[in-house]
PDB file of N, CA and C in Angstrom:
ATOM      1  N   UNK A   1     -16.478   0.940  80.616  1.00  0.00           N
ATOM      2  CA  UNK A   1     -17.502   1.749  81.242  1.00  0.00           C
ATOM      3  C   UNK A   1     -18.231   2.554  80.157  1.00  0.00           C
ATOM      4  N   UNK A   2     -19.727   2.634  80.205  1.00  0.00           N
ATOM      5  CA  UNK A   2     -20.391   3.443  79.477  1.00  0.00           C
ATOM      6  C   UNK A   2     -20.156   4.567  79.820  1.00  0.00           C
ATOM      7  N   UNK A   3     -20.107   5.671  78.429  1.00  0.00           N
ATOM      8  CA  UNK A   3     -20.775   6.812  78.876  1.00  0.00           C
ATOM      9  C   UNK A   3     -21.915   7.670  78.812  1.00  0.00           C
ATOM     10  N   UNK A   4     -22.179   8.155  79.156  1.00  0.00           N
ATOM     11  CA  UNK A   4     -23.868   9.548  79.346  1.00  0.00           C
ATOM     12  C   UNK A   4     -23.750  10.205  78.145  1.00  0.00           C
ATOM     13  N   UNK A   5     -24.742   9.939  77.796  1.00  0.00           N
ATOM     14  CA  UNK A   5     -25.683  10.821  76.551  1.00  0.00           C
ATOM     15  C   UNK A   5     -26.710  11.769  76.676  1.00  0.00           C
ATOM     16  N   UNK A   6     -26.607  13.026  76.558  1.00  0.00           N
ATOM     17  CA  UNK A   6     -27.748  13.491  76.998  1.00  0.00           C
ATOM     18  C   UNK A   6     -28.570  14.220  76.015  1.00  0.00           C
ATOM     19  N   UNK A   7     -29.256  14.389  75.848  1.00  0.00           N
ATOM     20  CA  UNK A   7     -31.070  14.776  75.064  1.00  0.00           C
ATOM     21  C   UNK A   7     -31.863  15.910  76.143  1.00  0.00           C
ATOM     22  N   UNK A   8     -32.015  16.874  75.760  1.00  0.00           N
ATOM     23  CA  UNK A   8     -32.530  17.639  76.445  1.00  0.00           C
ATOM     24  C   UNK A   8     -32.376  17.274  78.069  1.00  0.00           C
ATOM     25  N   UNK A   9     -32.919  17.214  78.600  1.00  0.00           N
ATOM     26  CA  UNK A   9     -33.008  16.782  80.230  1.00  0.00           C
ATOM     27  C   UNK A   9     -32.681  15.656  80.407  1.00  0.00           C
ATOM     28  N   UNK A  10     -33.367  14.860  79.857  1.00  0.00           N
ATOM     29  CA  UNK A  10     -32.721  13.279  79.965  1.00  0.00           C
ATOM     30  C   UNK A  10     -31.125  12.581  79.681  1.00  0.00           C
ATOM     31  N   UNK A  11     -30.293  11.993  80.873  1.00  0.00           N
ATOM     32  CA  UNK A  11     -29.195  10.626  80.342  1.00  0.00           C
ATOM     33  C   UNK A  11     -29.797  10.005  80.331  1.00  0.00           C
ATOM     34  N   UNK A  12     -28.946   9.283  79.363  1.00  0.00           N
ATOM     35  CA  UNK A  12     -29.222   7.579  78.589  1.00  0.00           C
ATOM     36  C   UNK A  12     -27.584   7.082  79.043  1.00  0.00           C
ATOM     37  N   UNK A  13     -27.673   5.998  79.993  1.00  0.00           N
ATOM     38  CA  UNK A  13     -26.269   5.314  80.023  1.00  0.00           C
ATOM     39  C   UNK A  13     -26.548   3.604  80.177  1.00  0.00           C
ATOM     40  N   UNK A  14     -26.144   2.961  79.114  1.00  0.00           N
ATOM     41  CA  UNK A  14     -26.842   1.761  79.055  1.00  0.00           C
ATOM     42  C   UNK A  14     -26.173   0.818  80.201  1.00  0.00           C
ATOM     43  N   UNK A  15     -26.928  -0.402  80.399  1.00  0.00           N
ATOM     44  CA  UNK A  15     -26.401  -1.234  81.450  1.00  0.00           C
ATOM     45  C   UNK A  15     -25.324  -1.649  80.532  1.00  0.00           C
ATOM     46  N   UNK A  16     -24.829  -2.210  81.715  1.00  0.00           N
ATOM     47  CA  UNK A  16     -22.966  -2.953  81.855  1.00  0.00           C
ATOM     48  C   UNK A  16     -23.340  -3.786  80.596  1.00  0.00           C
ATOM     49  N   UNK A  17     -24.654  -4.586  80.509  1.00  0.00           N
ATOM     50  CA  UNK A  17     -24.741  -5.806  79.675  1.00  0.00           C
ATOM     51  C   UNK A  17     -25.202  -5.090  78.141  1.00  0.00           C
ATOM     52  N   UNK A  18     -25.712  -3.681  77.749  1.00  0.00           N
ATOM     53  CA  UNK A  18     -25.851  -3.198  76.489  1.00  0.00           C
ATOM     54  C   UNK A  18     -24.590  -2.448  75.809  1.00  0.00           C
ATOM     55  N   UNK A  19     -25.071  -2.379  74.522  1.00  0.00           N
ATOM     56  CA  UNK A  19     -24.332  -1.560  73.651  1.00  0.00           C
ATOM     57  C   UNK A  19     -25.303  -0.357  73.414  1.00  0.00           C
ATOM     58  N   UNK A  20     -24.419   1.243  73.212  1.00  0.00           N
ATOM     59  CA  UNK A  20     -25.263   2.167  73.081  1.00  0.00           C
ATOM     60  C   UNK A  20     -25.110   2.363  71.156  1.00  0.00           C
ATOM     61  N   UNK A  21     -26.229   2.336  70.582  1.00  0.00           N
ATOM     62  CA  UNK A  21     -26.182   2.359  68.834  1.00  0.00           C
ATOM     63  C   UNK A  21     -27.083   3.648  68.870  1.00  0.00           C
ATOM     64  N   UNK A  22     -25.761   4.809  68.017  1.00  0.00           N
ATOM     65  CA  UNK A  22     -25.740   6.016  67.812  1.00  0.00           C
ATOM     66  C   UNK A  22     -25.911   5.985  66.092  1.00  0.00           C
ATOM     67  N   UNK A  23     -27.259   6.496  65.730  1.00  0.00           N
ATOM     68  CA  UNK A  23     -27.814   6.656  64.265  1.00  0.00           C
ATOM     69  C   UNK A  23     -27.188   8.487  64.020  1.00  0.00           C
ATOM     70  N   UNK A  24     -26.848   8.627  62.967  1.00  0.00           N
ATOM     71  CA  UNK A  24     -26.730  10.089  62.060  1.00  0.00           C
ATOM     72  C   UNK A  24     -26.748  10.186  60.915  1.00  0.00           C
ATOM     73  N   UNK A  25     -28.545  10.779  61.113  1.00  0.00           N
ATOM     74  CA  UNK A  25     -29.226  10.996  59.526  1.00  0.00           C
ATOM     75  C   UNK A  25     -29.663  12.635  59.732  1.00  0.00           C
ATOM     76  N   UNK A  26     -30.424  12.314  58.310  1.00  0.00           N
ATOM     77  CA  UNK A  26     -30.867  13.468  58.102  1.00  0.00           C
ATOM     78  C   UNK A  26     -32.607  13.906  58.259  1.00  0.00           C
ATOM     79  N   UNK A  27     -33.222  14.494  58.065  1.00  0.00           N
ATOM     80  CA  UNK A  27     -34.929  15.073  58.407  1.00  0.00           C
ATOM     81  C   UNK A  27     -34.407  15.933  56.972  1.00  0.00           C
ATOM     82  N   UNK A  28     -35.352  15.789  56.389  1.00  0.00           N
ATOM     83  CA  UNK A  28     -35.478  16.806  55.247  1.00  0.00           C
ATOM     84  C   UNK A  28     -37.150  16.413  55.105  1.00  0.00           C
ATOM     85  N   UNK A  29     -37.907  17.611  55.163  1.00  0.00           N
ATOM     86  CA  UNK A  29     -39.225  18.347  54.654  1.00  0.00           C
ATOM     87  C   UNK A  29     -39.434  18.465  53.308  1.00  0.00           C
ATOM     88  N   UNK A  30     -40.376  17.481  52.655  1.00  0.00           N
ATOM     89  CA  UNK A  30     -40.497  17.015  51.668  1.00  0.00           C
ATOM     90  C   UNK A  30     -41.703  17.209  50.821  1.00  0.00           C
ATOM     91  N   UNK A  31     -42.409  17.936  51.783  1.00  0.00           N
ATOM     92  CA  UNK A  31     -43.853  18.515  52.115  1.00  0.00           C
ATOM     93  C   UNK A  31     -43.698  19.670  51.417  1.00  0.00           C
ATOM     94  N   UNK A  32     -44.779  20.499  51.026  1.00  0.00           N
ATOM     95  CA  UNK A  32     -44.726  21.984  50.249  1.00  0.00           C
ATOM     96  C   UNK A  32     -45.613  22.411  51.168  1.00  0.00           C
ATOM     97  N   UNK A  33     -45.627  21.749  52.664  1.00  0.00           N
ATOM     98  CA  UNK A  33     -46.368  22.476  53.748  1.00  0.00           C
ATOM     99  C   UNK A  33     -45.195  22.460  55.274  1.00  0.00           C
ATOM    100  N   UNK A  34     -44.886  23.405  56.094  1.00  0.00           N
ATOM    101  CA  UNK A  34     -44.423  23.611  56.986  1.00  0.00           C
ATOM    102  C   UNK A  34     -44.821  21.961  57.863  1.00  0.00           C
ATOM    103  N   UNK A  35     -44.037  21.429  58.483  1.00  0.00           N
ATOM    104  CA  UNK A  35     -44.140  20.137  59.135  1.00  0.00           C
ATOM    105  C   UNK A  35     -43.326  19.838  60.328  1.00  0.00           C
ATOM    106  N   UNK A  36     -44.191  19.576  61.379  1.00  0.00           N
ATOM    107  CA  UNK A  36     -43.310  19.468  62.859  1.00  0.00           C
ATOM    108  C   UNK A  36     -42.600  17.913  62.903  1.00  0.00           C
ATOM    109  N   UNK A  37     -40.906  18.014  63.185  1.00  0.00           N
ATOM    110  CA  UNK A  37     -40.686  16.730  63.465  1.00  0.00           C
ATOM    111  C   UNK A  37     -40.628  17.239  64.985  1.00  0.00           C
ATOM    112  N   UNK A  38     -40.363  15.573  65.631  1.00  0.00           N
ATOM    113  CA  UNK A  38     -40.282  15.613  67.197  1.00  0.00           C
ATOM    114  C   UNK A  38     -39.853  14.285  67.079  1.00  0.00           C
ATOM    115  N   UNK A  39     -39.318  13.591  68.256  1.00  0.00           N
ATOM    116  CA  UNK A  39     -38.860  12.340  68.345  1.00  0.00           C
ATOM    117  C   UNK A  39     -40.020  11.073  68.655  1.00  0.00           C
ATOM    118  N   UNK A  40     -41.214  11.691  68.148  1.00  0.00           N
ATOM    119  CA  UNK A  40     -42.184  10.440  68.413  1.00  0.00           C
ATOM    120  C   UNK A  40     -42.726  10.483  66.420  1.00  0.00           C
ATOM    121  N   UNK A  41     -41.772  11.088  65.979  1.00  0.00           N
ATOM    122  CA  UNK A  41     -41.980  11.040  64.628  1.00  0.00           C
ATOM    123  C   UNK A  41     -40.908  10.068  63.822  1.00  0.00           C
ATOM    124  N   UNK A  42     -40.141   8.899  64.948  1.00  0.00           N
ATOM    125  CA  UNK A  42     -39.552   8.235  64.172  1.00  0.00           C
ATOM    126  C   UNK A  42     -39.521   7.317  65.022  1.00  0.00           C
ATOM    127  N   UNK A  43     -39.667   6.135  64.392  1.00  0.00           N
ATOM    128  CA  UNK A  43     -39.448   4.488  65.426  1.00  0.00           C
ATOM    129  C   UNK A  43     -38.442   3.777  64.373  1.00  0.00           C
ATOM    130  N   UNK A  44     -37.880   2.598  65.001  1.00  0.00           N
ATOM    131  CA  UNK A  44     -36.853   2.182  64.640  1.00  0.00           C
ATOM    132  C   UNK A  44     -36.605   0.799  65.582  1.00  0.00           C
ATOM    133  N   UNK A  45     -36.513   0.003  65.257  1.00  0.00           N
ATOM    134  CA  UNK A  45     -36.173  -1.328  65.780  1.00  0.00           C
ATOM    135  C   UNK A  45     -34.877  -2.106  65.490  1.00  0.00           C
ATOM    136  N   UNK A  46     -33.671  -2.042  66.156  1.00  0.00           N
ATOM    137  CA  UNK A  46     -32.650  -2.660  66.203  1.00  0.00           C
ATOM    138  C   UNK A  46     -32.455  -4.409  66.340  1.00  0.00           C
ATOM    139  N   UNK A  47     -31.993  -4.938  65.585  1.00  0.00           N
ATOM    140  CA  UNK A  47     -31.833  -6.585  66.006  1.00  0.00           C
ATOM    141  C   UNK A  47     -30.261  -6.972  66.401  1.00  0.00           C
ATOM    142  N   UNK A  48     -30.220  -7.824  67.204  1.00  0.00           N
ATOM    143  CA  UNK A  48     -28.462  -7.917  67.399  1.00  0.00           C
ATOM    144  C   UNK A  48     -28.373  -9.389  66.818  1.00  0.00           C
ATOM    145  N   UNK A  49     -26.779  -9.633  66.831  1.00  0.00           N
ATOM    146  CA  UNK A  49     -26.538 -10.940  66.050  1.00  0.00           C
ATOM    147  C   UNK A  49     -26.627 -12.375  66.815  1.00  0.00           C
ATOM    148  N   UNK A  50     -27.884 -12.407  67.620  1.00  0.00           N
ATOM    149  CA  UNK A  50     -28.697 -13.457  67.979  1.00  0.00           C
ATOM    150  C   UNK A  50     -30.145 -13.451  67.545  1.00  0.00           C
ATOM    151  N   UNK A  51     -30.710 -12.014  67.083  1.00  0.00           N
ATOM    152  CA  UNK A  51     -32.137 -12.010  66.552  1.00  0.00           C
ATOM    153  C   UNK A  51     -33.092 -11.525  67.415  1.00  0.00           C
ATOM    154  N   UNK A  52     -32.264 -11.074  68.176  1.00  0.00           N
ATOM    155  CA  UNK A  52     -33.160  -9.863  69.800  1.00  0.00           C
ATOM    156  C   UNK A  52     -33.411  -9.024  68.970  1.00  0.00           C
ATOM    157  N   UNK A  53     -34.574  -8.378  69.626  1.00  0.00           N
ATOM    158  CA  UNK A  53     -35.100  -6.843  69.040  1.00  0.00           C
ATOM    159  C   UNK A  53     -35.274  -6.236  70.016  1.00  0.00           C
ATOM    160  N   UNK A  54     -34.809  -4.805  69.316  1.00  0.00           N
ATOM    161  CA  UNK A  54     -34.645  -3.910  70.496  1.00  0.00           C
ATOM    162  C   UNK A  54     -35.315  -2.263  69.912  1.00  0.00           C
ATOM    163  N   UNK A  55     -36.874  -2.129  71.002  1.00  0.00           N
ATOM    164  CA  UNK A  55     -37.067  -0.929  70.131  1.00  0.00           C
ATOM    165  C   UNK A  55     -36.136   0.250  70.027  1.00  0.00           C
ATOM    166  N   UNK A  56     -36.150   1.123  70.014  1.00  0.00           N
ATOM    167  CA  UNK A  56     -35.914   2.373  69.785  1.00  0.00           C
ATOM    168  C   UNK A  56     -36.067   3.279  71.657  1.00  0.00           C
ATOM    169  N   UNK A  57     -35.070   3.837  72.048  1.00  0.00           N
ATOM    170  CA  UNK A  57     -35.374   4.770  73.396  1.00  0.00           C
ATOM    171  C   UNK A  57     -35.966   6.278  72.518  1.00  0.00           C
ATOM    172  N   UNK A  58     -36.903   6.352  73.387  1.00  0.00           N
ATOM    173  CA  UNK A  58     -37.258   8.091  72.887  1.00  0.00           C
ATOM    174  C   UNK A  58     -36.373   9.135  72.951  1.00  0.00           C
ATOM    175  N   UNK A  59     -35.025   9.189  72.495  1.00  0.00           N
ATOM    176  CA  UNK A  59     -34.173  10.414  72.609  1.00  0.00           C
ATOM    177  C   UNK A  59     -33.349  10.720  71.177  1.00  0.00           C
ATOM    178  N   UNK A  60     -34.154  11.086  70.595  1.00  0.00           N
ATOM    179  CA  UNK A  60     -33.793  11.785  69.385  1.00  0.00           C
ATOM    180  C   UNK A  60     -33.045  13.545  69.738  1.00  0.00           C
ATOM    181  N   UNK A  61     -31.478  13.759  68.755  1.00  0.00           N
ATOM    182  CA  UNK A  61     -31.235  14.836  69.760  1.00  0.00           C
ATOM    183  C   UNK A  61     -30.771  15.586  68.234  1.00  0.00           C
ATOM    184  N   UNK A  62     -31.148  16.506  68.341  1.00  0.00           N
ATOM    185  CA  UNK A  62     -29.796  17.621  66.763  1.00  0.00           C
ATOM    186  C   UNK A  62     -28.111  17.112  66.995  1.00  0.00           C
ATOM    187  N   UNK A  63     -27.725  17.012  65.590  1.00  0.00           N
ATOM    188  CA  UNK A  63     -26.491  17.117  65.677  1.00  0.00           C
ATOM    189  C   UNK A  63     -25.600  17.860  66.046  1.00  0.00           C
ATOM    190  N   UNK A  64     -24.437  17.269  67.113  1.00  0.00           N
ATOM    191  CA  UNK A  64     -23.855  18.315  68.087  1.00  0.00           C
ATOM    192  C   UNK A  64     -23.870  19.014  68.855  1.00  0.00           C
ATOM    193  N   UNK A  65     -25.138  18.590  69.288  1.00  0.00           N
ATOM    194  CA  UNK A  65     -25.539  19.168  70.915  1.00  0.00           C
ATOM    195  C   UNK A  65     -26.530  18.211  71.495  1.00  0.00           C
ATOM    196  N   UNK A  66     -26.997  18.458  72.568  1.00  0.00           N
ATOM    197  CA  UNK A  66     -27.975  18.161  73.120  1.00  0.00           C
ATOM    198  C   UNK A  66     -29.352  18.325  73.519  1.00  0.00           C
ATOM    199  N   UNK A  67     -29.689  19.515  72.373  1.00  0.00           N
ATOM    200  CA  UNK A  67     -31.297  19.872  72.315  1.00  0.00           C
ATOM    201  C   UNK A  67     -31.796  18.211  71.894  1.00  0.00           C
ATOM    202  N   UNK A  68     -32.979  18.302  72.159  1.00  0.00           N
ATOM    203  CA  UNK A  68     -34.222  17.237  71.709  1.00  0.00           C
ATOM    204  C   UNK A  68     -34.844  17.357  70.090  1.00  0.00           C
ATOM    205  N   UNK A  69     -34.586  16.791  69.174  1.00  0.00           N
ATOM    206  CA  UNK A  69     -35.361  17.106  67.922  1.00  0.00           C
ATOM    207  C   UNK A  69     -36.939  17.127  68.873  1.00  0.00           C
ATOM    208  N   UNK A  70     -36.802  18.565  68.279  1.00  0.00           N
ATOM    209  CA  UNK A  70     -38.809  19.120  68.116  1.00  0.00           C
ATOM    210  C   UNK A  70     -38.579  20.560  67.527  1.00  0.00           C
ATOM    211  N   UNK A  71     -39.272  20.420  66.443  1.00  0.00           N
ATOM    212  CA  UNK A  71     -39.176  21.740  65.434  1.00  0.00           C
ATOM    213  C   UNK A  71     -40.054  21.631  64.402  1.00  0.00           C
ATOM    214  N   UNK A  72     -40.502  22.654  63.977  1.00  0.00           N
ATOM    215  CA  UNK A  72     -41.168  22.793  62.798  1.00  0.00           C
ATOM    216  C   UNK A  72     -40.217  22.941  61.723  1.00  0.00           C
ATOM    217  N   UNK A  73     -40.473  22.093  60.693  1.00  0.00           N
ATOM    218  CA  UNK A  73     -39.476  22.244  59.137  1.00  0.00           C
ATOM    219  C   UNK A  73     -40.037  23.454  58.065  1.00  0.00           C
ATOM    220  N   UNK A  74     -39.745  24.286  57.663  1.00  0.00           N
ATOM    221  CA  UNK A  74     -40.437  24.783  56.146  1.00  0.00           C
ATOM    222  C   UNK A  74     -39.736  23.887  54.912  1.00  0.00           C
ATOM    223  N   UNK A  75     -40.519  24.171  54.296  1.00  0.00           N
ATOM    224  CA  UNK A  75     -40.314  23.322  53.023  1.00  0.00           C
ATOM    225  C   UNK A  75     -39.039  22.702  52.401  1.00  0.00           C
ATOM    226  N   UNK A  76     -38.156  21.938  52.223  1.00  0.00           N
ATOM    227  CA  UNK A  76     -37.392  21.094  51.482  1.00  0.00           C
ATOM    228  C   UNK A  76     -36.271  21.942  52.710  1.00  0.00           C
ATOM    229  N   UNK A  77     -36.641  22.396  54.179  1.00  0.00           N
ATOM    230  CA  UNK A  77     -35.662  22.559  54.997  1.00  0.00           C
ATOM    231  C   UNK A  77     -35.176  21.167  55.300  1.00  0.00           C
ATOM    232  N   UNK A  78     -33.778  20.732  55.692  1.00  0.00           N
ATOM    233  CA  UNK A  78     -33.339  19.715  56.219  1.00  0.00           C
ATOM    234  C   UNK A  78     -32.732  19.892  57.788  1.00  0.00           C
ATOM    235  N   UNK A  79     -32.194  18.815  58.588  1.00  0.00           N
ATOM    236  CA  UNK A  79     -31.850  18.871  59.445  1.00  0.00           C
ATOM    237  C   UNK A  79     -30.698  17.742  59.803  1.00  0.00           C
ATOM    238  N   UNK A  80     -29.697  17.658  60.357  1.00  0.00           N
ATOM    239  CA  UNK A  80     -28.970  16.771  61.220  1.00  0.00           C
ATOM    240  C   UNK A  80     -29.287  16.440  62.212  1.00  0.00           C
ATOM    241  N   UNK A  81     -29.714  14.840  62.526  1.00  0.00           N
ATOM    242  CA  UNK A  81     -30.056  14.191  63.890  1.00  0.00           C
ATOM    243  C   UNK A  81     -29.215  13.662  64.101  1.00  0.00           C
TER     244      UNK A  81
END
């Protein structure tokens, strides 16, 4: 049985027939100008080992909780997604 992921307001619980693929990186501001990430600031396309592609769901979340990445960075600030 899957379980629930949640991102701000939204679960994500994949069908019986998916796998859920959990990424943990980093956001680091690289800019010498203040810069908003949000989760439409990263795409990503998964392939499985038949050659399916699978985009990306919009739920980018901070590490260890369940806020939604959306924030403004200052300079060479980083972050855990």
């Amino acid at each position: 049985m899957a379980t629930r992921v949640n991102t701000g307001q939204q679960s994500h619980i994949p069908a019986a027939d998916q796998k859920r693929l959990v990424l943990h990186y980093t956001v680091q501001n690289a800019s010498k100008d203040e810069q908003r990430s949000s989760l439409s600031s990263f795409t990503f396309t998964a392939v499985d080992d038949q050659g399916t592609n699978y985009q990306n769901v919009d739920a980018v979340g901070q590490e260890g909780g369940s806020a939604p990445l959306d924030f403004r960075l200052k300079p060479a600030q980083k972050v855990d997604a």
